[in-house]
PDB file of N, CA and C in Angstrom:
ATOM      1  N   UNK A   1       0.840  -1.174   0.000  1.00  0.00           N
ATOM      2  CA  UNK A   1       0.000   0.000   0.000  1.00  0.00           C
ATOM      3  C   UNK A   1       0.885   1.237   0.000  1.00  0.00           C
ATOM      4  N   UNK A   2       0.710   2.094  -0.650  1.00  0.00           N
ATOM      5  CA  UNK A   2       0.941   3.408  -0.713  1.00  0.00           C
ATOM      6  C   UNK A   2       0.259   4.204  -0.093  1.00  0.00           C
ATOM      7  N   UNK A   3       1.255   5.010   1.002  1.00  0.00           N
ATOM      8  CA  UNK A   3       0.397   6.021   2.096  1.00  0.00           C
ATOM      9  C   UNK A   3      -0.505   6.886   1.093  1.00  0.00           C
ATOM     10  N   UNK A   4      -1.266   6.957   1.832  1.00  0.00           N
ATOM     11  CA  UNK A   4      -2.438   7.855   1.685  1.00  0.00           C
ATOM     12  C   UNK A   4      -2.213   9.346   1.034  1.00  0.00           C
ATOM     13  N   UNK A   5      -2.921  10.005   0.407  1.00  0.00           N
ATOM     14  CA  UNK A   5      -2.081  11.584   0.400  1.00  0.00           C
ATOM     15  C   UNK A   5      -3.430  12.601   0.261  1.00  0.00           C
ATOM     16  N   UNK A   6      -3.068  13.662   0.150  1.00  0.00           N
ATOM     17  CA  UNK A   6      -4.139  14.939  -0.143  1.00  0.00           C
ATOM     18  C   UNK A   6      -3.628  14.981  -1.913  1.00  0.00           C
ATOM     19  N   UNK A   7      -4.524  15.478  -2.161  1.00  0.00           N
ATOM     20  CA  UNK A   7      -4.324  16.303  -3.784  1.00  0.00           C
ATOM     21  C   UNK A   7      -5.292  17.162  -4.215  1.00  0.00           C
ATOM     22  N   UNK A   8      -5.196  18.366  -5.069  1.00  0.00           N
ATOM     23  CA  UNK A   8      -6.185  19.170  -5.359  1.00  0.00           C
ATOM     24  C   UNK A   8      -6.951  18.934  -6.694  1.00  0.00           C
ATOM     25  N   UNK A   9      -8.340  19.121  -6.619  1.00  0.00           N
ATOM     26  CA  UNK A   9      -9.150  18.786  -7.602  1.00  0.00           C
ATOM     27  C   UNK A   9      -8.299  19.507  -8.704  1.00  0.00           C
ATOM     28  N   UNK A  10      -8.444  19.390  -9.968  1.00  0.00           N
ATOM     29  CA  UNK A  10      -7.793  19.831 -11.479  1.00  0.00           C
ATOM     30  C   UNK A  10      -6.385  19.797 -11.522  1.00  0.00           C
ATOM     31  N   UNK A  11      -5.763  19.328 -10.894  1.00  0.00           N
ATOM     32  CA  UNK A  11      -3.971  19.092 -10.804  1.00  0.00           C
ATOM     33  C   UNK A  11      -3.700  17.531 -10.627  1.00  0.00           C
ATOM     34  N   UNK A  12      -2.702  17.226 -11.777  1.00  0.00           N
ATOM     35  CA  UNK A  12      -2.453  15.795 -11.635  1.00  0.00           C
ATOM     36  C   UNK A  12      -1.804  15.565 -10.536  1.00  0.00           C
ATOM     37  N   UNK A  13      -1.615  14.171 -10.508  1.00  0.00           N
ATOM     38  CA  UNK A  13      -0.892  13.779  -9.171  1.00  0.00           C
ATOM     39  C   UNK A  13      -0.193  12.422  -9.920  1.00  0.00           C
ATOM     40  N   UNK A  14       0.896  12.143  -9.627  1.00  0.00           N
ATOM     41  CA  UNK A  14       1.752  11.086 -10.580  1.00  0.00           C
ATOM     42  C   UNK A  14       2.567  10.235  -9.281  1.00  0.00           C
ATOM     43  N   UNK A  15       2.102   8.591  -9.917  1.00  0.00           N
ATOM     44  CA  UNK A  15       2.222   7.844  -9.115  1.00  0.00           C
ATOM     45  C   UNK A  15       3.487   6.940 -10.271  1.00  0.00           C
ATOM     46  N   UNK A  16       4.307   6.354  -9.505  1.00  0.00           N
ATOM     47  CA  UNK A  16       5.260   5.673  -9.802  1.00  0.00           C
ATOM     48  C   UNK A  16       5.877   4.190  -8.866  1.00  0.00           C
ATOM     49  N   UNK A  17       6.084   3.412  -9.615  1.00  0.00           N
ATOM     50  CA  UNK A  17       6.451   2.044  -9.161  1.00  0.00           C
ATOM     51  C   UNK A  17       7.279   1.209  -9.667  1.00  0.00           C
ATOM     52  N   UNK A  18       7.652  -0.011  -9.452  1.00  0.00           N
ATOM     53  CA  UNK A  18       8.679  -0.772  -9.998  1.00  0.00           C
ATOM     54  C   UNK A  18       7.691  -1.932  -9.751  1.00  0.00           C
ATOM     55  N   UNK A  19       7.698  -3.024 -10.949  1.00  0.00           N
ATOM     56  CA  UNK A  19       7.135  -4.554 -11.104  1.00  0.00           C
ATOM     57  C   UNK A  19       7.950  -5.872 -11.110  1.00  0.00           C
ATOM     58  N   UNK A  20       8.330  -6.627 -10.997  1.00  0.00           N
ATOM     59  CA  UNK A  20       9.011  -7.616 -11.236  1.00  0.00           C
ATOM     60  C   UNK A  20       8.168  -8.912 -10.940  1.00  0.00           C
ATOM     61  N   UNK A  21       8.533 -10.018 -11.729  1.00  0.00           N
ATOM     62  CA  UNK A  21       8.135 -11.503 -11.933  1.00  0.00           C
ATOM     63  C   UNK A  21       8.704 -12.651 -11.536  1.00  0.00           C
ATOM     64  N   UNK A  22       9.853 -12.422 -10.898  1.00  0.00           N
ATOM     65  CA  UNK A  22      10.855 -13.491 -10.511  1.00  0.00           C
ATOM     66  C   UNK A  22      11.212 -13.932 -11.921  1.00  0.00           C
ATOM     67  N   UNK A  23      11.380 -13.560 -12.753  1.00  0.00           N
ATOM     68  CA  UNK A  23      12.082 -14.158 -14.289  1.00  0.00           C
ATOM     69  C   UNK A  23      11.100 -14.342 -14.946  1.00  0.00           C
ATOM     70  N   UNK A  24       9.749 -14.226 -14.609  1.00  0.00           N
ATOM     71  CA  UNK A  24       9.010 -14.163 -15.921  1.00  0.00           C
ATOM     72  C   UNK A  24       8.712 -12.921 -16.106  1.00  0.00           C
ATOM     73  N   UNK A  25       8.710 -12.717 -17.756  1.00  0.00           N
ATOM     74  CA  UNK A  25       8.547 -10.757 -18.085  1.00  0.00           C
ATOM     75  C   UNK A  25       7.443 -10.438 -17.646  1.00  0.00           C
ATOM     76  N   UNK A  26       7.356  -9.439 -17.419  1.00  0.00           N
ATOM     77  CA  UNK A  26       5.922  -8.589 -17.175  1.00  0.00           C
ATOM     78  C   UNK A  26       5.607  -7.779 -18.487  1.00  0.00           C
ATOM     79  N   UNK A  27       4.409  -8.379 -19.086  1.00  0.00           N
ATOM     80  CA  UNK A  27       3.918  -7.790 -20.173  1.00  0.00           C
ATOM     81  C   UNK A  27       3.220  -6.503 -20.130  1.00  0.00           C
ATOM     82  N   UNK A  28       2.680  -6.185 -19.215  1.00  0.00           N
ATOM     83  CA  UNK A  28       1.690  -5.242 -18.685  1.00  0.00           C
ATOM     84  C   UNK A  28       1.620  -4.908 -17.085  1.00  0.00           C
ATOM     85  N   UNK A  29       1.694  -3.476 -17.111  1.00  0.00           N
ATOM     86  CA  UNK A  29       1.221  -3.411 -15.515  1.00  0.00           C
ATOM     87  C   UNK A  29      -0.454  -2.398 -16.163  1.00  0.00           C
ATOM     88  N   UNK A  30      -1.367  -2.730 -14.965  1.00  0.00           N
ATOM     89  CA  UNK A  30      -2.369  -2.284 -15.193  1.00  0.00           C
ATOM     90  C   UNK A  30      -3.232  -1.402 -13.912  1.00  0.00           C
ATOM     91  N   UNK A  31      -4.025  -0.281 -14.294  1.00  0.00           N
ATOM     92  CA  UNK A  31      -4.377   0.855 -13.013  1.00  0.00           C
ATOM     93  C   UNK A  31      -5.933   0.519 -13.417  1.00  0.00           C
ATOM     94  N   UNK A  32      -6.436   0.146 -11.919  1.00  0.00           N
ATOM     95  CA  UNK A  32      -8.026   0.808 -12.081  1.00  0.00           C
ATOM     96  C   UNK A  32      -8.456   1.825 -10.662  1.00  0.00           C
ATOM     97  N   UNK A  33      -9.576   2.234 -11.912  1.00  0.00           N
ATOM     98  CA  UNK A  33      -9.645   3.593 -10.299  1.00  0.00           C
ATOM     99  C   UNK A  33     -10.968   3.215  -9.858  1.00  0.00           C
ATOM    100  N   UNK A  34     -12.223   2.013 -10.326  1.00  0.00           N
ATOM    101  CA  UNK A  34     -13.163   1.640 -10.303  1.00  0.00           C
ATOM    102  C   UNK A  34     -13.228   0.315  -9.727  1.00  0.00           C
ATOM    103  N   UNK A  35     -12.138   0.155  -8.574  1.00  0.00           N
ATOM    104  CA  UNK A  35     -12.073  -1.030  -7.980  1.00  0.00           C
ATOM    105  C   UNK A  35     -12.191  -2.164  -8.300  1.00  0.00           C
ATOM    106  N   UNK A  36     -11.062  -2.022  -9.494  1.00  0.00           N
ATOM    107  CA  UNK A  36     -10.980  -3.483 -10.366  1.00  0.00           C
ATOM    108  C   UNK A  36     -12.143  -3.971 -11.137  1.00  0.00           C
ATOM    109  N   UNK A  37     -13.186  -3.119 -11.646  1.00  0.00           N
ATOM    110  CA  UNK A  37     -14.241  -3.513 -12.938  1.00  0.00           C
ATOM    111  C   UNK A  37     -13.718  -3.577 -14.023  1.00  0.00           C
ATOM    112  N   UNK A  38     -12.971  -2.080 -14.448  1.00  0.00           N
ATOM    113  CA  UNK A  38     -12.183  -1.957 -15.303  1.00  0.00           C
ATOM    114  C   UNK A  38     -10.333  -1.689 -15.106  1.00  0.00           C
ATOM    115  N   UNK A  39      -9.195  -2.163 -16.095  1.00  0.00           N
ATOM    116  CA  UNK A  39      -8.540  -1.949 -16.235  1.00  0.00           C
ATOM    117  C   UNK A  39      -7.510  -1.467 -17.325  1.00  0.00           C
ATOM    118  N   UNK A  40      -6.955  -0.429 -16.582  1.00  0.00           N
ATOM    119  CA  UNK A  40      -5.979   0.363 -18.383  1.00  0.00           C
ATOM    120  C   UNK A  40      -4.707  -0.125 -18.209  1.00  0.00           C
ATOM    121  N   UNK A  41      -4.185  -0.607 -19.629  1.00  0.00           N
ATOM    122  CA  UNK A  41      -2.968  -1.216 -19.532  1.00  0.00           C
ATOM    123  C   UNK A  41      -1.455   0.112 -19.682  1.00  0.00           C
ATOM    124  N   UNK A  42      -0.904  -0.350 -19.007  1.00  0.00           N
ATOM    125  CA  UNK A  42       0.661   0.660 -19.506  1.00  0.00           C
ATOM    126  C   UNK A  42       1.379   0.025 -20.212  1.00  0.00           C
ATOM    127  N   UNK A  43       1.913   0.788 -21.066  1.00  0.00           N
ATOM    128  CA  UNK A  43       3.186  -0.328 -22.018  1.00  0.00           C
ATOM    129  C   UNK A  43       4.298  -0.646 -21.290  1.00  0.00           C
ATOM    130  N   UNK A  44       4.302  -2.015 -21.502  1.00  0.00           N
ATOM    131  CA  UNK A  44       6.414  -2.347 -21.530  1.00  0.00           C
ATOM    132  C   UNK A  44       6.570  -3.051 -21.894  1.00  0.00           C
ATOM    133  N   UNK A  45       6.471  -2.589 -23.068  1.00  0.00           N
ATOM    134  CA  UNK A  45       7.303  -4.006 -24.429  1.00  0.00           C
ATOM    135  C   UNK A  45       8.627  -3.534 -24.056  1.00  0.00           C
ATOM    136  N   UNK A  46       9.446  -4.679 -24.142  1.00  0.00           N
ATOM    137  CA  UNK A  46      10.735  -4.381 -24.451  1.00  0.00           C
ATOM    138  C   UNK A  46      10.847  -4.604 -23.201  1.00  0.00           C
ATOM    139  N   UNK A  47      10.482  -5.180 -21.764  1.00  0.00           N
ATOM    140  CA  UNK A  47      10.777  -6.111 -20.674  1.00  0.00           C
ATOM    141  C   UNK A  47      11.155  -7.186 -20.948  1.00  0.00           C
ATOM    142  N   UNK A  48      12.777  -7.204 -19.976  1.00  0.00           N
ATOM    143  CA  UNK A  48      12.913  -9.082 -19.936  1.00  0.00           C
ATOM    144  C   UNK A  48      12.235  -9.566 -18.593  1.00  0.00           C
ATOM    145  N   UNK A  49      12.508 -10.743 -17.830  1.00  0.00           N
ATOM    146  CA  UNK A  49      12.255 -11.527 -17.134  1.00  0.00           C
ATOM    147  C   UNK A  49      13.610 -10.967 -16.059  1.00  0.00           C
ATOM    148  N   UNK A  50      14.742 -10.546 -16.776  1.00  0.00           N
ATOM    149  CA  UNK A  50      16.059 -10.032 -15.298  1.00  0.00           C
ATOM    150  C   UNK A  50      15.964  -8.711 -15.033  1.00  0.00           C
ATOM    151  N   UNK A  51      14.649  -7.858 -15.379  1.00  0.00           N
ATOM    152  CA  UNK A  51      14.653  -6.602 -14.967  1.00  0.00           C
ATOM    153  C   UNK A  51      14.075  -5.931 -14.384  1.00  0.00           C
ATOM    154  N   UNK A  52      13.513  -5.172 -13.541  1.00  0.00           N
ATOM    155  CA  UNK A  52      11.981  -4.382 -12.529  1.00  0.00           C
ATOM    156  C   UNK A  52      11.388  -3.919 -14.189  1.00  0.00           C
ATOM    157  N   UNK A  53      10.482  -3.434 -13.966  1.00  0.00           N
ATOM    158  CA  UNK A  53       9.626  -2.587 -15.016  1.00  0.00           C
ATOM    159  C   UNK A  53       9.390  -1.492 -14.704  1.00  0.00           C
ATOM    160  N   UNK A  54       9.737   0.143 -14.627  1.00  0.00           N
ATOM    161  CA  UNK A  54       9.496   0.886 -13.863  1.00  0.00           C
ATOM    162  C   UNK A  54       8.124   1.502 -14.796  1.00  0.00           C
ATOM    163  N   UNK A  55       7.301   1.933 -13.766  1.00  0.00           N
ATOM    164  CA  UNK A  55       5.702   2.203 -14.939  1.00  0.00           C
ATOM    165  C   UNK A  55       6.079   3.824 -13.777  1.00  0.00           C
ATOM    166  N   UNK A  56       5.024   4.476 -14.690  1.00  0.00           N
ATOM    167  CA  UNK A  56       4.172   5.742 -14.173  1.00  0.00           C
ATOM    168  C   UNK A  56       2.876   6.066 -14.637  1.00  0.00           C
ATOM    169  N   UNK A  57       2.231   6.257 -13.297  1.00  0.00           N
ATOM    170  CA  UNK A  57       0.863   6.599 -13.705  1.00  0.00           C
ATOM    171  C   UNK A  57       0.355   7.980 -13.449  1.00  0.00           C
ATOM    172  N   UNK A  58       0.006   8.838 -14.430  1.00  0.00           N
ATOM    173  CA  UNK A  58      -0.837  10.380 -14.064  1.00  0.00           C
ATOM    174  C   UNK A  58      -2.485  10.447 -13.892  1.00  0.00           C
ATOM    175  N   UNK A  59      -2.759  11.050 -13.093  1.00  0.00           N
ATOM    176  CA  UNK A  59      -4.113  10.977 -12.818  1.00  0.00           C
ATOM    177  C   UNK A  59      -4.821  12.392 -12.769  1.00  0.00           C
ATOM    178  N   UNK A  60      -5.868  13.030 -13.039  1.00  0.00           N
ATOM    179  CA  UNK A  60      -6.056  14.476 -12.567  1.00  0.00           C
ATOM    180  C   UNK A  60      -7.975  14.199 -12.277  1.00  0.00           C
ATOM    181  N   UNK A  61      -7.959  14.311 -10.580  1.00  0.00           N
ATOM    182  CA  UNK A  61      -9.656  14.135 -10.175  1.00  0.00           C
ATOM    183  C   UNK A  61      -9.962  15.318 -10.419  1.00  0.00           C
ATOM    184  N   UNK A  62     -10.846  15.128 -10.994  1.00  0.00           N
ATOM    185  CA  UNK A  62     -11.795  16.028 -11.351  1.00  0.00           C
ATOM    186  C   UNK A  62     -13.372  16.653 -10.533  1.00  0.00           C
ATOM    187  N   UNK A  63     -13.232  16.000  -9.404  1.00  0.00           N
ATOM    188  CA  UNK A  63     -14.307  16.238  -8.825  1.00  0.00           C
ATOM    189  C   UNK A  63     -13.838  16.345  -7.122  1.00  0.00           C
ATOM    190  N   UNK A  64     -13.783  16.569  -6.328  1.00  0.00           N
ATOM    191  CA  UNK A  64     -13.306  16.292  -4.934  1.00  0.00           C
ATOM    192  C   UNK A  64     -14.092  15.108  -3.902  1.00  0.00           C
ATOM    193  N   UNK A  65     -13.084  14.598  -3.531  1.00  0.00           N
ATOM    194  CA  UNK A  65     -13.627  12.805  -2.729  1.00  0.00           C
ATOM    195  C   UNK A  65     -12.424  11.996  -2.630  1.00  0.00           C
ATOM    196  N   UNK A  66     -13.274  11.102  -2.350  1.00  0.00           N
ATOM    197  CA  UNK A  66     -11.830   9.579  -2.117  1.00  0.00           C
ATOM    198  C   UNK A  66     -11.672   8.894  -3.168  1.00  0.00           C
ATOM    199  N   UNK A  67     -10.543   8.571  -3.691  1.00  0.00           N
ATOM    200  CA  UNK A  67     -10.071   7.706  -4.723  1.00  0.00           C
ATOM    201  C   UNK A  67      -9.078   6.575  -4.049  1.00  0.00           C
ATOM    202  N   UNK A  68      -9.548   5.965  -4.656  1.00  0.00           N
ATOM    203  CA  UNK A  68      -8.384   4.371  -4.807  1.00  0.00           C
ATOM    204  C   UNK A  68      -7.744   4.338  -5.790  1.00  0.00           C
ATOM    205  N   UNK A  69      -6.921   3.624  -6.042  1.00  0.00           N
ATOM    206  CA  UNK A  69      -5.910   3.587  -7.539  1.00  0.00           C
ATOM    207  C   UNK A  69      -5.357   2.052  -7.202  1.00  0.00           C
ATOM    208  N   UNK A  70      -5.840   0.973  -7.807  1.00  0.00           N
ATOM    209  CA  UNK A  70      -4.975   0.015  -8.199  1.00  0.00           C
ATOM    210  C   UNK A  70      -4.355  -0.497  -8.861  1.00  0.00           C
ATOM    211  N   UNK A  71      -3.478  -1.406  -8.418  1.00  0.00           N
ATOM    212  CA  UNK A  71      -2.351  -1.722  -9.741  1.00  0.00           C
ATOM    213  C   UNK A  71      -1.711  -2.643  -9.658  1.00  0.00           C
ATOM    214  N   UNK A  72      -1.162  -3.341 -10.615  1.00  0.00           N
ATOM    215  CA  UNK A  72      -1.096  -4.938 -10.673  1.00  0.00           C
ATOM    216  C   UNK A  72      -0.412  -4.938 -12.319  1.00  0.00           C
ATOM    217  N   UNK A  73       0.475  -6.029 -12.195  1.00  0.00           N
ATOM    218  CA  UNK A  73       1.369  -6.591 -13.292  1.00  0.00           C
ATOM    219  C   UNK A  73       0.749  -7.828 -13.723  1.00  0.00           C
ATOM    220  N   UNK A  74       0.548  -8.186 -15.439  1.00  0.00           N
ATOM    221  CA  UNK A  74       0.649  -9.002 -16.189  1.00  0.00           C
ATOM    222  C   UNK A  74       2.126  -9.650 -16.563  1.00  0.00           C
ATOM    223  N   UNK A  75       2.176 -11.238 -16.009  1.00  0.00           N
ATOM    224  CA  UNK A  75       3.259 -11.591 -17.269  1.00  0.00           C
ATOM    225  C   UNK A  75       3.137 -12.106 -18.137  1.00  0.00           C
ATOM    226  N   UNK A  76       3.826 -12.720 -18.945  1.00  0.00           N
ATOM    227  CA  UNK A  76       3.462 -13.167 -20.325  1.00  0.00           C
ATOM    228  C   UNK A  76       2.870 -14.633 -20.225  1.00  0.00           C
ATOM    229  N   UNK A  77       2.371 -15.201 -18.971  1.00  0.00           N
ATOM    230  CA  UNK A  77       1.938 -16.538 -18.839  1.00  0.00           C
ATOM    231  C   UNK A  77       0.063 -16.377 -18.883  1.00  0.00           C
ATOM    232  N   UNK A  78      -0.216 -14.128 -18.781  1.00  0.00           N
ATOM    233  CA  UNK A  78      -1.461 -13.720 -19.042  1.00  0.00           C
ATOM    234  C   UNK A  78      -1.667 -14.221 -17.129  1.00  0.00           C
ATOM    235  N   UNK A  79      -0.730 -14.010 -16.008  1.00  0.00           N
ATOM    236  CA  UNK A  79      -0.931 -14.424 -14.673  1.00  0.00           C
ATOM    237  C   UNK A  79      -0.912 -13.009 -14.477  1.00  0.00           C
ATOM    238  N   UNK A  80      -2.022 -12.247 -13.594  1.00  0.00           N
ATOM    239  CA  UNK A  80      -2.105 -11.047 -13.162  1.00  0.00           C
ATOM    240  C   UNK A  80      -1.571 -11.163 -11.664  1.00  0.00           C
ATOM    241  N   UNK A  81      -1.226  -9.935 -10.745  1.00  0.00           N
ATOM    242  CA  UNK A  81      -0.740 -10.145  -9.471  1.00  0.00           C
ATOM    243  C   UNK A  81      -1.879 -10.440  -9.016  1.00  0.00           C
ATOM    244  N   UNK A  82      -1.729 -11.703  -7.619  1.00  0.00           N
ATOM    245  CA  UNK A  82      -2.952 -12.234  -6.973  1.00  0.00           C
ATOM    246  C   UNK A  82      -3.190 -10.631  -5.798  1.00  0.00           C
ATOM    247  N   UNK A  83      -2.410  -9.946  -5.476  1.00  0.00           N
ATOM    248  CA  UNK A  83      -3.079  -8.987  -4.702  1.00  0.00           C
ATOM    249  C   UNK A  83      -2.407  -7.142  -5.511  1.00  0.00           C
ATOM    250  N   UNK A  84      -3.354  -6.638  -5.721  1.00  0.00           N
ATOM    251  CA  UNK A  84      -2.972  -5.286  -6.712  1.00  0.00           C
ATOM    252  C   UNK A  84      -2.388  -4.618  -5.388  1.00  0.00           C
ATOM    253  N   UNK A  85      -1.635  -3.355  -5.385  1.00  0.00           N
ATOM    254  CA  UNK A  85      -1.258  -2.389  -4.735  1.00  0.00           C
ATOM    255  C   UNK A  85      -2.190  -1.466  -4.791  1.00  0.00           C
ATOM    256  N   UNK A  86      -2.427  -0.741  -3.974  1.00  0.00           N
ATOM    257  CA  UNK A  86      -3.195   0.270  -3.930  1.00  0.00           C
ATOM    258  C   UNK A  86      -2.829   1.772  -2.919  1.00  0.00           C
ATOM    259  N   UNK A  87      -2.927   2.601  -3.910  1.00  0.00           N
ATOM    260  CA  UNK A  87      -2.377   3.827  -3.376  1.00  0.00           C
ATOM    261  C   UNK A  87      -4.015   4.769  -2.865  1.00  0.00           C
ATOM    262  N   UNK A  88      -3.891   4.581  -2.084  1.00  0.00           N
ATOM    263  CA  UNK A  88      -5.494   6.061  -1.628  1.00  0.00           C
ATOM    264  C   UNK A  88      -4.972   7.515  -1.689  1.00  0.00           C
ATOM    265  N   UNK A  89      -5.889   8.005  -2.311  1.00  0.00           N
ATOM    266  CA  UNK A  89      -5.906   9.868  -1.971  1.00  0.00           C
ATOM    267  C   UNK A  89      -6.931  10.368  -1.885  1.00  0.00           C
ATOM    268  N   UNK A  90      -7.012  11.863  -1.676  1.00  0.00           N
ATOM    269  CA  UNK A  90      -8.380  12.170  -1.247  1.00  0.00           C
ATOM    270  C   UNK A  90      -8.215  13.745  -2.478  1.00  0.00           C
ATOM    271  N   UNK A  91      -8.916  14.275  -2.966  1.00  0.00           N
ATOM    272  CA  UNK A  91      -8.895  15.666  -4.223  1.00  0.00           C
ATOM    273  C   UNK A  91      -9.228  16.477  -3.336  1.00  0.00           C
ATOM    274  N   UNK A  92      -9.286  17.739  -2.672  1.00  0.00           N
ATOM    275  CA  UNK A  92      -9.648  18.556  -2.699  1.00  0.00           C
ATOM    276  C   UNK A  92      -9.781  19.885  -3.358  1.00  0.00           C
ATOM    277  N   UNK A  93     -10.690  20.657  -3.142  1.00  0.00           N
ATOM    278  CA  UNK A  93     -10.990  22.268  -3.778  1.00  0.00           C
ATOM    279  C   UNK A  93     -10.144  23.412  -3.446  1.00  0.00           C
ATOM    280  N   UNK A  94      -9.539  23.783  -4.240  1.00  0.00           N
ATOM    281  CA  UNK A  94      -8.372  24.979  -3.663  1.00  0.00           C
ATOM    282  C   UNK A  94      -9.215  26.038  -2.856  1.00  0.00           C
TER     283      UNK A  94
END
């Protein structure tokens, strides 16, 4: 888990991480902000199996409230992580 944070409604907020597979590549890391209904993929072609994957994700809420953000790696066996990471924040109104 990623501590918690403040952020202001209409300003992104950019989240960053590292993935690894124990030697199998990671084809995909993937973010949902809809508690895993839906998911958007990030690229990393061009991962081996001996390297982290470093991803970044930008986000900008648009409304003020609580958000979740999860996230989770594909490897090429199409095995997603059995538990996503999840970073919380909250938007507020300047």
């Amino acid at each position: 888990m990623i501590a918690p944070m403040q952020v202001q409604v209409g300003r992104p907020v950019r989240f960053e991480g590292y993935a690894e597979d124990y030697g199998c590549p990671i084809v995909a890391v993937q973010f949902s902000l809809d508690g895993g209904d839906t998911w958007t993929d990030y690229d990393v072609s061009g991962s081996t199996g001996d390297l982290w994957v470093h991803w970044t994700f930008e986000y900008t809420p648009e409304r003020p409230g609580a958000y979740c953000l999860l996230v989770r790696s594909v490897n090429e066996r199409g095995e997603a992580s059995p538990e996503p990471d999840i970073a919380e924040f909250t938007a507020f109104e300047a």
